[in-house]
PDB file of N, CA and C in Angstrom:
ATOM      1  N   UNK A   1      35.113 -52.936 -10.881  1.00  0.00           N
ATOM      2  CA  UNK A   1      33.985 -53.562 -11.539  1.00  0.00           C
ATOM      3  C   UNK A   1      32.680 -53.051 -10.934  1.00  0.00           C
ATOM      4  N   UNK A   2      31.576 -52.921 -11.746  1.00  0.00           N
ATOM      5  CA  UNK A   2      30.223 -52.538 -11.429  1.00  0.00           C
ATOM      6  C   UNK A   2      29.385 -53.982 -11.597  1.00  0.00           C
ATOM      7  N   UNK A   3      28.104 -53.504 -10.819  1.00  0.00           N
ATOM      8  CA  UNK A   3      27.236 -54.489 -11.381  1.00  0.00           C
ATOM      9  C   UNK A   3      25.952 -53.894 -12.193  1.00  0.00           C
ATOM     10  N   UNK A   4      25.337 -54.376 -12.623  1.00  0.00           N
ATOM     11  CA  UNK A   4      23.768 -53.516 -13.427  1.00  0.00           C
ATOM     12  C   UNK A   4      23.107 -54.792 -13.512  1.00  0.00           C
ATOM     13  N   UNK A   5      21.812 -54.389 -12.737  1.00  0.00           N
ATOM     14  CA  UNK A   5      20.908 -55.512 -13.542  1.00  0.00           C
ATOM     15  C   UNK A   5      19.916 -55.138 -14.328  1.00  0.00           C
ATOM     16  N   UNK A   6      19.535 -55.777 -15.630  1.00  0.00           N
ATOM     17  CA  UNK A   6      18.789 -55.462 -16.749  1.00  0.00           C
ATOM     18  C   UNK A   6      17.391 -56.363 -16.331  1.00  0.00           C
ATOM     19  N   UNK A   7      16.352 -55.453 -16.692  1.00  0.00           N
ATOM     20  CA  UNK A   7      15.106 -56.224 -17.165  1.00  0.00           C
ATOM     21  C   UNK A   7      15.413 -56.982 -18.776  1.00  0.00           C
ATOM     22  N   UNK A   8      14.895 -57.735 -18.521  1.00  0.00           N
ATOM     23  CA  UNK A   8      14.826 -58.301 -20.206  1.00  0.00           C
ATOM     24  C   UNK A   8      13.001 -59.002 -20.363  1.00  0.00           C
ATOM     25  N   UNK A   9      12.947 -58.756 -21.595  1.00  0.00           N
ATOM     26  CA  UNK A   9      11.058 -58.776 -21.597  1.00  0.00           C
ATOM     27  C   UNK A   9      11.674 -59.828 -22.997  1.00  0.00           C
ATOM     28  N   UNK A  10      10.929 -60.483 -23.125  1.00  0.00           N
ATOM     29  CA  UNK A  10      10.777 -61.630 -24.512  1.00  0.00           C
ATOM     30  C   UNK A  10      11.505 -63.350 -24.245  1.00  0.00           C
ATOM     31  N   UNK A  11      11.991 -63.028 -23.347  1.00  0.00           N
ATOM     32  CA  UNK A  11      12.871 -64.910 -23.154  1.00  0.00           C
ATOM     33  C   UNK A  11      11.856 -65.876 -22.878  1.00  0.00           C
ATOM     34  N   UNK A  12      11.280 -67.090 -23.555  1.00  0.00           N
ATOM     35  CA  UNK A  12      10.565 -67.830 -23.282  1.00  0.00           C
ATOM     36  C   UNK A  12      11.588 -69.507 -22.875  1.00  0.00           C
ATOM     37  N   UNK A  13      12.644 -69.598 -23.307  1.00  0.00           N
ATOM     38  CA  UNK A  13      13.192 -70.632 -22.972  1.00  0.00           C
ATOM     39  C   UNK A  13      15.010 -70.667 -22.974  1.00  0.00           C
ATOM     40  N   UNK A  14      15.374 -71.904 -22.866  1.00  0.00           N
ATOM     41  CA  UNK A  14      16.658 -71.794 -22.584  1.00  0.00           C
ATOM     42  C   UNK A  14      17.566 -71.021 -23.597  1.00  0.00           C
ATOM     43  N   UNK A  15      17.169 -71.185 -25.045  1.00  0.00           N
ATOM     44  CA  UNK A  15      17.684 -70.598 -26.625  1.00  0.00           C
ATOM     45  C   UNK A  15      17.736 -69.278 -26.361  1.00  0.00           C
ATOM     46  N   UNK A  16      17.062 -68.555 -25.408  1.00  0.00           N
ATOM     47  CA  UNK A  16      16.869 -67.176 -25.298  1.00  0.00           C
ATOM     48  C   UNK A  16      17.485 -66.540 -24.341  1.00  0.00           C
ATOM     49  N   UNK A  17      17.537 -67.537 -23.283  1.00  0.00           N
ATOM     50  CA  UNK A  17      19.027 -67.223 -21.669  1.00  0.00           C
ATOM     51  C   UNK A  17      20.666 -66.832 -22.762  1.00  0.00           C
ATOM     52  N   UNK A  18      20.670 -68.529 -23.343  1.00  0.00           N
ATOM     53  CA  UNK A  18      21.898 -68.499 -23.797  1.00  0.00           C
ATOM     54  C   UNK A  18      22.431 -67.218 -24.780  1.00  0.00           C
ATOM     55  N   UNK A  19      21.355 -66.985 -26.051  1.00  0.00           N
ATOM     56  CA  UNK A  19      21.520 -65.578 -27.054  1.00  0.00           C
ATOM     57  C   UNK A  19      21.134 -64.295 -26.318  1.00  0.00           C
ATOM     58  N   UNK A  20      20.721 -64.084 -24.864  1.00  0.00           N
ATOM     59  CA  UNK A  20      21.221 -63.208 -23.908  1.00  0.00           C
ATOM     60  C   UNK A  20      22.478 -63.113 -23.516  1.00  0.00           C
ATOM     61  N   UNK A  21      23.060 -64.025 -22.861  1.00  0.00           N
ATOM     62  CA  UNK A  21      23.927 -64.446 -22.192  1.00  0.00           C
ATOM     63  C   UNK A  21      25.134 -64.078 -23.453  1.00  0.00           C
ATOM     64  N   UNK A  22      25.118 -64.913 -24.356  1.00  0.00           N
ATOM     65  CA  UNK A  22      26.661 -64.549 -25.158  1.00  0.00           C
ATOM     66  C   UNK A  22      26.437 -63.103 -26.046  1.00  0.00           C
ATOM     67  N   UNK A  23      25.240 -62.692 -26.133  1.00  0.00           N
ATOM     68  CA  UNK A  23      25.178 -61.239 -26.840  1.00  0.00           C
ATOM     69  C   UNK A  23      25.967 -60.347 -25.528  1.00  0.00           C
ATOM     70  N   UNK A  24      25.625 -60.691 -23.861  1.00  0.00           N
ATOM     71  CA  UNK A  24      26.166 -59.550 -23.242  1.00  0.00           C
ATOM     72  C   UNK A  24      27.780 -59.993 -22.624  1.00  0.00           C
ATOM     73  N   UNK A  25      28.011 -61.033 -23.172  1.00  0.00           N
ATOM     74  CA  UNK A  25      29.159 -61.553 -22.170  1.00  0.00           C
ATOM     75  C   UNK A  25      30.047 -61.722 -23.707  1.00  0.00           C
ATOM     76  N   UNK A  26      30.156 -61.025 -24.819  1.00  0.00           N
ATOM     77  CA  UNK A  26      30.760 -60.487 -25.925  1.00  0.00           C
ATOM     78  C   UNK A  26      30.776 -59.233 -25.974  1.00  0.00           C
ATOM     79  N   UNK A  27      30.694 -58.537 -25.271  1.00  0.00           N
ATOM     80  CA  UNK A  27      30.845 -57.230 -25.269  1.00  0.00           C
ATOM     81  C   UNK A  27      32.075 -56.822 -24.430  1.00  0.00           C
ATOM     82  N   UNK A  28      33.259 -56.581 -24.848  1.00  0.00           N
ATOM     83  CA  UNK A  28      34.285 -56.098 -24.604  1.00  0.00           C
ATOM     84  C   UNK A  28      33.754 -55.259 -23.117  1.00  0.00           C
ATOM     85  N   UNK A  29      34.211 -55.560 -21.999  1.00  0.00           N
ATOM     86  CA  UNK A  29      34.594 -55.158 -21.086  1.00  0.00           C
ATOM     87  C   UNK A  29      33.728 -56.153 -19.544  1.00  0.00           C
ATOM     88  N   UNK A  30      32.751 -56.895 -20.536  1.00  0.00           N
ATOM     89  CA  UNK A  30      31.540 -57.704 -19.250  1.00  0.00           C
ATOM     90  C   UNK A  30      32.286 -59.151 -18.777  1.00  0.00           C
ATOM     91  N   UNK A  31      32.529 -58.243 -17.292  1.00  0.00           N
ATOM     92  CA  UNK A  31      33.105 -59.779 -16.554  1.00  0.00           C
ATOM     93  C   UNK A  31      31.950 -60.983 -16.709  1.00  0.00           C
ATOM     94  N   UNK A  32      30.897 -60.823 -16.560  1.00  0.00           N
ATOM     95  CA  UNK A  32      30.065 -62.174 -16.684  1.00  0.00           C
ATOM     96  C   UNK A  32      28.767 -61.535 -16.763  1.00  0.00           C
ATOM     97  N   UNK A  33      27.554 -62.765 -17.008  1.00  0.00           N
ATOM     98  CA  UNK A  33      26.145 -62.408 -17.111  1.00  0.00           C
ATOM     99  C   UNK A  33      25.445 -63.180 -16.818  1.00  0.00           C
ATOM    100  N   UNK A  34      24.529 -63.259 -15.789  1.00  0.00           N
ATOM    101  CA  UNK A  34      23.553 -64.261 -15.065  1.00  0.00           C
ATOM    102  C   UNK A  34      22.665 -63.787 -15.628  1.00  0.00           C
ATOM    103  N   UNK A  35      21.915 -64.381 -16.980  1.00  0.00           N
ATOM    104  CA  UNK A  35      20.458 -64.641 -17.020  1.00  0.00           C
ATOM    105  C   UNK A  35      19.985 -65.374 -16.392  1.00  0.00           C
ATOM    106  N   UNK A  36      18.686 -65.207 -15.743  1.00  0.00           N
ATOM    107  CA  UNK A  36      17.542 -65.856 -15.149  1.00  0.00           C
ATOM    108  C   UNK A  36      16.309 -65.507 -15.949  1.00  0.00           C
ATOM    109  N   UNK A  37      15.652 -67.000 -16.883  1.00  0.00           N
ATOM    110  CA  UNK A  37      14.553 -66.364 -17.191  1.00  0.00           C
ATOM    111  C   UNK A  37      13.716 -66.526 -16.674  1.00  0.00           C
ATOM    112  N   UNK A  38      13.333 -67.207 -15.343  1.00  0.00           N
ATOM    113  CA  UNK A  38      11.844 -66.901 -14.109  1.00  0.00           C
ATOM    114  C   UNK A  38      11.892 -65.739 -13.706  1.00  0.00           C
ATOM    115  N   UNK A  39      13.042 -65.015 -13.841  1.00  0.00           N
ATOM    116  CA  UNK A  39      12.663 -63.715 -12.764  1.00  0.00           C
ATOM    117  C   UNK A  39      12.760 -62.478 -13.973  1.00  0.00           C
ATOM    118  N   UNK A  40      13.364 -62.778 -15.419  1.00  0.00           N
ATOM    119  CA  UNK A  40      12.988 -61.893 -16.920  1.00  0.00           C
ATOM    120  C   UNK A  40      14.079 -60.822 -16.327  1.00  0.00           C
ATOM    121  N   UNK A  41      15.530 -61.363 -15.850  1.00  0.00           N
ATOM    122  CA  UNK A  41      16.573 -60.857 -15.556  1.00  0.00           C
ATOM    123  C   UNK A  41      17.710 -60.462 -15.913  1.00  0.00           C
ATOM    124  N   UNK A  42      18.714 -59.809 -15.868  1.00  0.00           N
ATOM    125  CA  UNK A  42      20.390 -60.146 -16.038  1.00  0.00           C
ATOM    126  C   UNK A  42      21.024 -59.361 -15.075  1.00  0.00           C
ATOM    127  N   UNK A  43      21.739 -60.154 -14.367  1.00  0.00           N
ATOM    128  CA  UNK A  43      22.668 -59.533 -13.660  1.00  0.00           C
ATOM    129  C   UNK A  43      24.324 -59.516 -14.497  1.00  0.00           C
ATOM    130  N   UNK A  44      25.001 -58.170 -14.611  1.00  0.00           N
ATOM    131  CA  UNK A  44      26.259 -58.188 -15.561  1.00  0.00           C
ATOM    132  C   UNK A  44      27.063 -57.698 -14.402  1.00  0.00           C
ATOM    133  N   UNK A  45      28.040 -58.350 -14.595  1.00  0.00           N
ATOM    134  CA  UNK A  45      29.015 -57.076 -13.837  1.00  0.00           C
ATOM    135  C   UNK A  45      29.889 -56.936 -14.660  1.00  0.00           C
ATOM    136  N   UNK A  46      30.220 -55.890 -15.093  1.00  0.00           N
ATOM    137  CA  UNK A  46      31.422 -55.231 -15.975  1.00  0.00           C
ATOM    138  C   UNK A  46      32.327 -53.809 -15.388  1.00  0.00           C
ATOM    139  N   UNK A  47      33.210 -53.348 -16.391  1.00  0.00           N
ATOM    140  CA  UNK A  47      33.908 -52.596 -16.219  1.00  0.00           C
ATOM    141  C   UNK A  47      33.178 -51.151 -16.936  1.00  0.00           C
ATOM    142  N   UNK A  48      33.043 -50.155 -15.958  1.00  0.00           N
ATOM    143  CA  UNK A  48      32.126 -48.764 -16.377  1.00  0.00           C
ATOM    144  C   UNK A  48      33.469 -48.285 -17.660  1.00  0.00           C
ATOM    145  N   UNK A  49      34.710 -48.542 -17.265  1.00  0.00           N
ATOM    146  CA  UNK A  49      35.183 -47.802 -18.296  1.00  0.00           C
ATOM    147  C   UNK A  49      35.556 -48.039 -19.878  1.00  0.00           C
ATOM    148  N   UNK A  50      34.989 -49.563 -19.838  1.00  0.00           N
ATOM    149  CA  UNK A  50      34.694 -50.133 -21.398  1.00  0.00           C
ATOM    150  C   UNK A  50      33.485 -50.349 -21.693  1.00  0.00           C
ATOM    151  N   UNK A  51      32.678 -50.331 -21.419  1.00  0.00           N
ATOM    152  CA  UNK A  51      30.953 -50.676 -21.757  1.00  0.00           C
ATOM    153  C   UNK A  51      29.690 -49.782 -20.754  1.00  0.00           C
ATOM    154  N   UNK A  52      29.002 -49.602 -21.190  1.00  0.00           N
ATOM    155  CA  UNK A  52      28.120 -48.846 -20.736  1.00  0.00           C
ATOM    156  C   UNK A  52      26.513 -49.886 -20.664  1.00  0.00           C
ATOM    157  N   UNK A  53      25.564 -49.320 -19.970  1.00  0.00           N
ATOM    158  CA  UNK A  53      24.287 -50.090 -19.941  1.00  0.00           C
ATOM    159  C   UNK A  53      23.601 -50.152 -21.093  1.00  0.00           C
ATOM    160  N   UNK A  54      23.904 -48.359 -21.422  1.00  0.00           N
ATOM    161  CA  UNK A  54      23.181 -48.471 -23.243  1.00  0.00           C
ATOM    162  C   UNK A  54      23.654 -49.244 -24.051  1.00  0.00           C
ATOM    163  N   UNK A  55      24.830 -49.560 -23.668  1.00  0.00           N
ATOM    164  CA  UNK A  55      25.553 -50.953 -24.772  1.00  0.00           C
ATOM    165  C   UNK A  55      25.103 -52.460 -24.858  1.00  0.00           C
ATOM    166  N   UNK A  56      24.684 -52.416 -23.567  1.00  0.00           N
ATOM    167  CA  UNK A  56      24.339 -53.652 -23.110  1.00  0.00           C
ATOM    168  C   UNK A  56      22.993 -54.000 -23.390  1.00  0.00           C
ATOM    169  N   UNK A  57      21.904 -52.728 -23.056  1.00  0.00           N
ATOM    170  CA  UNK A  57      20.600 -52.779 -23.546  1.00  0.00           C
ATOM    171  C   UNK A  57      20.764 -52.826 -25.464  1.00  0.00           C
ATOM    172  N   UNK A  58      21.354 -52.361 -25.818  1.00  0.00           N
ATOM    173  CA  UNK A  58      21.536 -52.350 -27.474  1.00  0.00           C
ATOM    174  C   UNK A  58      21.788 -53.989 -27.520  1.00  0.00           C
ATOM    175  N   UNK A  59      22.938 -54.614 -27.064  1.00  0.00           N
ATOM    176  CA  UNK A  59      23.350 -56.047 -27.596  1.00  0.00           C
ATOM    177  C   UNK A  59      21.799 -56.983 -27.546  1.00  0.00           C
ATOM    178  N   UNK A  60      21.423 -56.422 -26.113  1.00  0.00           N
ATOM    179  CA  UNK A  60      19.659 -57.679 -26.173  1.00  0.00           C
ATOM    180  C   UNK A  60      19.152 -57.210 -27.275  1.00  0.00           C
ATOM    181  N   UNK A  61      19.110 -55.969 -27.344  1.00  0.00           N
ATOM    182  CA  UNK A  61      17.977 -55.381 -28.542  1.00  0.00           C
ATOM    183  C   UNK A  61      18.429 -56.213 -30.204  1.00  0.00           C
ATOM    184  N   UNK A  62      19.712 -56.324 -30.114  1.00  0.00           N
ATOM    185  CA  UNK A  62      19.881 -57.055 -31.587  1.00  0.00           C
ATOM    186  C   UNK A  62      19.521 -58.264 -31.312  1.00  0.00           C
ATOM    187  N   UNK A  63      19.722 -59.311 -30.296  1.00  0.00           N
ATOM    188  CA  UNK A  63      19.164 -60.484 -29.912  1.00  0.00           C
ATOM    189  C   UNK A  63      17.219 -60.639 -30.413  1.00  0.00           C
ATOM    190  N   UNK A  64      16.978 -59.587 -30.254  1.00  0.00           N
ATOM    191  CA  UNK A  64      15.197 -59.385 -30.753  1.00  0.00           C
ATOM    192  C   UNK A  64      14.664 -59.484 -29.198  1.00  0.00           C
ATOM    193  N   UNK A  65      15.253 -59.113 -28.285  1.00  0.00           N
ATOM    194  CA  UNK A  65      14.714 -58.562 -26.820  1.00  0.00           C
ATOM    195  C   UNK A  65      14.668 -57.620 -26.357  1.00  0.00           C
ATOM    196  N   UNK A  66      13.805 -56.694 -25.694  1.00  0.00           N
ATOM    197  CA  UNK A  66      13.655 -55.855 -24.910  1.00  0.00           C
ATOM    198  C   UNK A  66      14.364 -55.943 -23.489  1.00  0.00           C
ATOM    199  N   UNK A  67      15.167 -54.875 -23.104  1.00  0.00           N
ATOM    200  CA  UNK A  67      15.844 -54.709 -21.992  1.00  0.00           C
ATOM    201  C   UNK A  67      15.638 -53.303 -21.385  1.00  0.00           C
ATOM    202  N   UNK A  68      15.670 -52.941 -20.144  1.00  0.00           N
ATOM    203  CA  UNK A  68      15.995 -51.954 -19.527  1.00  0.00           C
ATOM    204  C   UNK A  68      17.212 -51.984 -18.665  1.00  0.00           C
ATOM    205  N   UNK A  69      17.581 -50.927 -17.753  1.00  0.00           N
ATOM    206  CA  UNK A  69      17.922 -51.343 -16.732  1.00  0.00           C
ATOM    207  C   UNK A  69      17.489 -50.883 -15.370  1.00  0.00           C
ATOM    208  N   UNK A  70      17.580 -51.718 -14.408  1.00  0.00           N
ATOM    209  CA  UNK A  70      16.452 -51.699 -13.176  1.00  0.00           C
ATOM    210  C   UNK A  70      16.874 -50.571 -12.296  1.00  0.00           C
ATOM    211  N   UNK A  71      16.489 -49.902 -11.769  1.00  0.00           N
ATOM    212  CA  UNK A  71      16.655 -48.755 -11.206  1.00  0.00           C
ATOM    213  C   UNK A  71      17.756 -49.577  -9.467  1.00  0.00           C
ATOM    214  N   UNK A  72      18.628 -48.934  -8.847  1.00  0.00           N
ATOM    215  CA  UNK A  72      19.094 -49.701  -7.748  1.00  0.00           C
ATOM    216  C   UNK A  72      18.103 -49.545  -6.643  1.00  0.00           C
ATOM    217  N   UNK A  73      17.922 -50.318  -5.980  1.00  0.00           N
ATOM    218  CA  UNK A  73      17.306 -50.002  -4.590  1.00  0.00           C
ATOM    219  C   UNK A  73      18.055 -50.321  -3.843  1.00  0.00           C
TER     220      UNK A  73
END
């Protein structure tokens, strides 16, 4: 398992954690997904060999959110 954490830009309340949250934690291969929207976050950890980040940034994007993903430090 990997982890990735995504920026996400547009969540103003809880309606917007949750249609984060089950857009990335429906994606065939994501062990789980911690949205935080004080910090405009997601932490996923999934499996690299079923899902990818671009997949994951695509699922927010149909949600009507902007995502990246955060560079590691």
């Amino acid at each position: 398992m990997t982890t990735a954490t995504l920026k996400v830009k547009g969540m103003t309340c809880g309606h917007c954690v949750r249609a984060v949250s089950d857009a990335l934690g429906g994606l065939d291969g994501v062990e789980s997904a911690d949205v935080d929207l004080d910090r405009g976050r997601a932490v996923v950890r999934y499996d690299e060999e079923r899902v990818d980040t671009a997949r994951m940034v695509e699922a927010v994007s149909d949600e009507g959110y902007t995502a990246e993903e955060e560079a590691a430090t």
